[in-house]
Protein backbone atom coordinates (compact mmCIF):
# COMPACT_ATOMS: atom_id res chain seq x y z
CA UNK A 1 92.62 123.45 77.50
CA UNK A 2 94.43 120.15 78.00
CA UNK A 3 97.88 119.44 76.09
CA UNK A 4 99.28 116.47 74.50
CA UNK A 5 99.01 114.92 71.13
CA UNK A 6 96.43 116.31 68.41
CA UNK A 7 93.09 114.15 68.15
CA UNK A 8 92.43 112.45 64.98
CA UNK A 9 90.30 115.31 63.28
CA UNK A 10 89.91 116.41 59.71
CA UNK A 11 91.75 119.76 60.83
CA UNK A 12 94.66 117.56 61.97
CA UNK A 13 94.59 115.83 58.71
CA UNK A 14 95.15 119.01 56.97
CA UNK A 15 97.73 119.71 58.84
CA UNK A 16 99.81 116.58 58.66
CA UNK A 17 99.30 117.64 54.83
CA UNK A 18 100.82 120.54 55.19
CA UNK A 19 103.48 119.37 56.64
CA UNK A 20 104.20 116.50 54.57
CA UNK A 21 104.36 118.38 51.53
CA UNK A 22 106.69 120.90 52.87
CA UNK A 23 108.96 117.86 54.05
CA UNK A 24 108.88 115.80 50.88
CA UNK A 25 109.82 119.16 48.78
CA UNK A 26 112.37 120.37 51.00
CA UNK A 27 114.20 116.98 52.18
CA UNK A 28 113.20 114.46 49.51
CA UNK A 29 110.86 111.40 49.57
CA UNK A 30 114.02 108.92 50.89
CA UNK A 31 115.26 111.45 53.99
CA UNK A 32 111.42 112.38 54.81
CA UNK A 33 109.98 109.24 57.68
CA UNK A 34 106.50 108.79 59.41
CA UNK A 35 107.91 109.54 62.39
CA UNK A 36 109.26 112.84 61.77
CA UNK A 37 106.19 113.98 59.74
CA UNK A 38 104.16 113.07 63.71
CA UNK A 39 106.95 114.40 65.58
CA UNK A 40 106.17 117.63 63.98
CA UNK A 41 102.57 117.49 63.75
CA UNK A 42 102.18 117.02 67.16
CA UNK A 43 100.56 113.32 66.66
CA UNK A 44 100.93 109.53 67.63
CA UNK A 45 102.58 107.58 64.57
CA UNK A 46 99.80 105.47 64.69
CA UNK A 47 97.14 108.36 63.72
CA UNK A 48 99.35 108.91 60.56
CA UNK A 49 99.25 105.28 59.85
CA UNK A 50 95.56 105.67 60.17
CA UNK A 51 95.26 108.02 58.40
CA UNK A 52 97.41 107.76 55.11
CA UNK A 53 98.87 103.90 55.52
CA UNK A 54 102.38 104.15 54.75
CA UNK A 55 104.79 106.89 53.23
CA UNK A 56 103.39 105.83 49.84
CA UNK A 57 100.01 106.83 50.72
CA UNK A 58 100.95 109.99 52.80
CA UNK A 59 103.06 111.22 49.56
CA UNK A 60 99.65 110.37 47.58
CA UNK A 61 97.64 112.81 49.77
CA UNK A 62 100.19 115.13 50.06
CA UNK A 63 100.66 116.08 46.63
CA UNK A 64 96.64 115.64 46.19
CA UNK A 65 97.39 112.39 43.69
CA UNK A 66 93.87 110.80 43.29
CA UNK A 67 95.59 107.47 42.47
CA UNK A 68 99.18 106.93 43.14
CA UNK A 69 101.45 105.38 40.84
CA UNK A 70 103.61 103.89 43.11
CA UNK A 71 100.77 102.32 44.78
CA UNK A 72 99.50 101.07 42.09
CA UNK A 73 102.69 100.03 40.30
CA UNK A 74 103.38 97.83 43.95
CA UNK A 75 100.41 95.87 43.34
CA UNK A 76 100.87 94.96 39.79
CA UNK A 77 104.53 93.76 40.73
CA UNK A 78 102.61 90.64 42.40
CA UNK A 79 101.64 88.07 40.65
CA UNK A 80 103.21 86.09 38.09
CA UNK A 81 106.93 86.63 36.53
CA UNK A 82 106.63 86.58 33.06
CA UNK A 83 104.04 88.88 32.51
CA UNK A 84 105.03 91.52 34.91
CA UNK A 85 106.75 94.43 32.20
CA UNK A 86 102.71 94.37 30.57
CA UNK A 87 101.20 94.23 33.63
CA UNK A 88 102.99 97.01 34.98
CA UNK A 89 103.04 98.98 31.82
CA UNK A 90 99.62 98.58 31.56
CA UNK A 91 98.75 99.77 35.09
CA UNK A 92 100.10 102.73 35.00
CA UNK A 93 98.85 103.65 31.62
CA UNK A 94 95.27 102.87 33.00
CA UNK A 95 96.23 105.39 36.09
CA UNK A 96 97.52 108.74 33.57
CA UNK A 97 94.50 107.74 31.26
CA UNK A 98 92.13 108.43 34.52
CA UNK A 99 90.11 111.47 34.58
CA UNK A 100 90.25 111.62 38.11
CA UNK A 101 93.96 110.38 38.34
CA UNK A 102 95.77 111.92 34.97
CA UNK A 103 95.21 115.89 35.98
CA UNK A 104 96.91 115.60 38.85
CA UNK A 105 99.70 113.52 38.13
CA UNK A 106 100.14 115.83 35.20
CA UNK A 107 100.35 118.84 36.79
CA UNK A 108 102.60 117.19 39.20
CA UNK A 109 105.08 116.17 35.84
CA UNK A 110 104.86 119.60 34.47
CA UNK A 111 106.43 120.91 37.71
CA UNK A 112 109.03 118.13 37.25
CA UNK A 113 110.58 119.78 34.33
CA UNK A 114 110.40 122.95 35.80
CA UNK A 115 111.29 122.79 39.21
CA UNK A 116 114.41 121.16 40.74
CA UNK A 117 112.53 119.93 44.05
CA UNK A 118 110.05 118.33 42.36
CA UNK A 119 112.38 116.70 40.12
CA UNK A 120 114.62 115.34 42.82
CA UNK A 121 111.19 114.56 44.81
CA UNK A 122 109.62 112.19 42.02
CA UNK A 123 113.31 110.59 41.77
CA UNK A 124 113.30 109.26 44.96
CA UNK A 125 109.71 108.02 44.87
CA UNK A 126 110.27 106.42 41.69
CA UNK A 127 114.41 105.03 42.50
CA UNK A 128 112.51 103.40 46.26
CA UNK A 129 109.04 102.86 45.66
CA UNK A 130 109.99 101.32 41.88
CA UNK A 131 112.65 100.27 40.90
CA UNK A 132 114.32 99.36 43.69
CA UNK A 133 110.86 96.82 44.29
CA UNK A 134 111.00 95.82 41.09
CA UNK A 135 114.99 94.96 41.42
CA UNK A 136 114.29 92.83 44.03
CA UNK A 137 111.05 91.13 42.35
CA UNK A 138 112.92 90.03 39.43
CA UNK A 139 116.53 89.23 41.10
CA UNK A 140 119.19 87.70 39.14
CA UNK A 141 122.47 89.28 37.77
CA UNK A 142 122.15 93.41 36.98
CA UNK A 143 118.43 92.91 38.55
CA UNK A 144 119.05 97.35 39.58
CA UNK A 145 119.88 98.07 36.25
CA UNK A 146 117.49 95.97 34.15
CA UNK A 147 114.32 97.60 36.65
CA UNK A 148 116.44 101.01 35.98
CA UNK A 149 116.42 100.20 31.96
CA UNK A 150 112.57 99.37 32.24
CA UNK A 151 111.66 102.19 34.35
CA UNK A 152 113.41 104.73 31.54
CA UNK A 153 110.80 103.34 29.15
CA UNK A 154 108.10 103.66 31.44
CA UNK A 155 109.38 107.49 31.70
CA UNK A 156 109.59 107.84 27.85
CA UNK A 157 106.35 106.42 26.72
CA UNK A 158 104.58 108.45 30.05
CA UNK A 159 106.37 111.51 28.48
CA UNK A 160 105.59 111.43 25.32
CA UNK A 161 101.99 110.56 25.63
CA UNK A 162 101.07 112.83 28.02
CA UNK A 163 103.48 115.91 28.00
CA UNK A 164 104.84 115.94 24.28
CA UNK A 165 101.85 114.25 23.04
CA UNK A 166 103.71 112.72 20.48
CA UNK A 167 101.68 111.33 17.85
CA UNK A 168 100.56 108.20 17.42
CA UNK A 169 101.80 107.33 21.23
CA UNK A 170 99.19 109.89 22.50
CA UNK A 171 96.20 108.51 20.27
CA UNK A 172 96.84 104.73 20.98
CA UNK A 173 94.74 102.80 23.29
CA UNK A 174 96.79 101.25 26.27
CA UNK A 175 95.98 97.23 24.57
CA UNK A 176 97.85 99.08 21.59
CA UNK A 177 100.78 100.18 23.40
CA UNK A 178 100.94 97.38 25.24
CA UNK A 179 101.43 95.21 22.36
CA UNK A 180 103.75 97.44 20.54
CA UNK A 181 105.48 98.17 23.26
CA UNK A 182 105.37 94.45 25.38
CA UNK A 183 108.32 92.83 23.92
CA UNK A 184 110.94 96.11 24.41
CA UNK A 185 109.60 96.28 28.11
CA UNK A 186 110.31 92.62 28.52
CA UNK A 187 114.10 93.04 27.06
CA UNK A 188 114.64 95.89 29.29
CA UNK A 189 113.66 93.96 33.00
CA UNK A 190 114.69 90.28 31.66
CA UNK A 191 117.93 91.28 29.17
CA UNK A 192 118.05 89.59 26.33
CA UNK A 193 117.74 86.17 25.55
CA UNK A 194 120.48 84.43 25.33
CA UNK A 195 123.17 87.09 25.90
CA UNK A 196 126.24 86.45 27.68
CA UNK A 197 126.13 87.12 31.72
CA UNK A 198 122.69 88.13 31.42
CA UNK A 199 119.01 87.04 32.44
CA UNK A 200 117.11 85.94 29.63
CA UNK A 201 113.74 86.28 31.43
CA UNK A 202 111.19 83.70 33.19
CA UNK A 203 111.07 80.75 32.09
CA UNK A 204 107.67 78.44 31.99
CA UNK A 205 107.50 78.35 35.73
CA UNK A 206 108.39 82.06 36.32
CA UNK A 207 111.98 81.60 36.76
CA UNK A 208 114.52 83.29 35.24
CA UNK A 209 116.59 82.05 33.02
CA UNK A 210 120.68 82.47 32.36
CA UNK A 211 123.16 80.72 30.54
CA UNK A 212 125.21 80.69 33.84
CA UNK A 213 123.78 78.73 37.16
């Protein structure tokens, strides 16, 4: 039987599953790479790029996430400025209210508050594949703690309307929490307007504004 690298096959798919998940869990999502996931499958890079994408989509599959947040989240970032905290907001809330997408990624939340590695696993996905995007999307002064700030709400209103199910969160429709909740997400990426050493959010044009150049 010849050796060498493992053909692309739904068998080898499996198993660069397997092994992704047991990486991500044990190392983290920042420390886990492509390359090392191949190494140890056995397989070109290239096949896992096939396959999955990027590291985004490989976590996706790993953890058997029929939409993934981060994904998704990365595409509503684009676009324009001033109505990215409702766009994103509203994403996301379209994901969890899935069928196909909410199980899983509930599952995957519940095992959050109980388990350590899957805590530590969804912070790194969320610190990279977020905020750390969103940080540099917006820019300007405190741009790491304002997409930190924003992300926390994101967290709260996810928790409470799909773990607690805090009433009325977990009745509303998303065009209802978006507009409730619109103008706090805004203040928590942009900062408020008008404060001292702080960006007031985009302006007509998209850019942000400050009260220092």
């Amino acid at each position: 039987m010849p050796r060498g690298r493992r053909p692309g096959s739904p068998d080898t798919r499996a198993a660069i599953l397997e092994i992704a998940r047991r990486r991500f869990l044990a190392d983290g999502y920042q420390r886990v790479t492509l390359r090392s996931v191949a190494a140890e499958a056995g397989v070109d890079l290239a096949l896992i790029s096939y396959f999955f994408g990027s590291k985004k989509g490989l976590f996706g599959a790993a953890l058997a996430l029929a939409v993934n947040p981060a994904e998704a989240a990365a595409r509503a970032m684009e676009g324009e400025l001033a109505s990215l905290p409702q766009r994103v907001l509203r994403t996301l809330l379209t994901v969890w209210d899935s069928p196909e997408a909410g199980p899983p990624l509930l599952a995957l939340l519940r095992d959050v508050v109980q388990d350590e590695g899957h805590a530590a696993l969804l912070r790194g996905v969320v610190e990279r594949e977020i905020i750390d995007r969103l940080a540099a999307r917006i820019g300007g002064a405190d741009a790491h703690r304002r997409a930190a700030a924003f992300g926390a709400l994101l967290a709260g209103v996810i928790t409470a309307r799909y773990l607690v199910r805090l009433e009325p969160i977990a009745s509303m429709t998303v065009d209802e929490i978006v507009r409730h909740l619109g103008p706090s997400a805004r203040v928590a990426l942009f900062g408020p307007v008008g404060a001292p050493g702080k960006t007031g959010g985009p302006g007509r044009n998209g850019v942000l504004l400050s009260e220092h150049p």
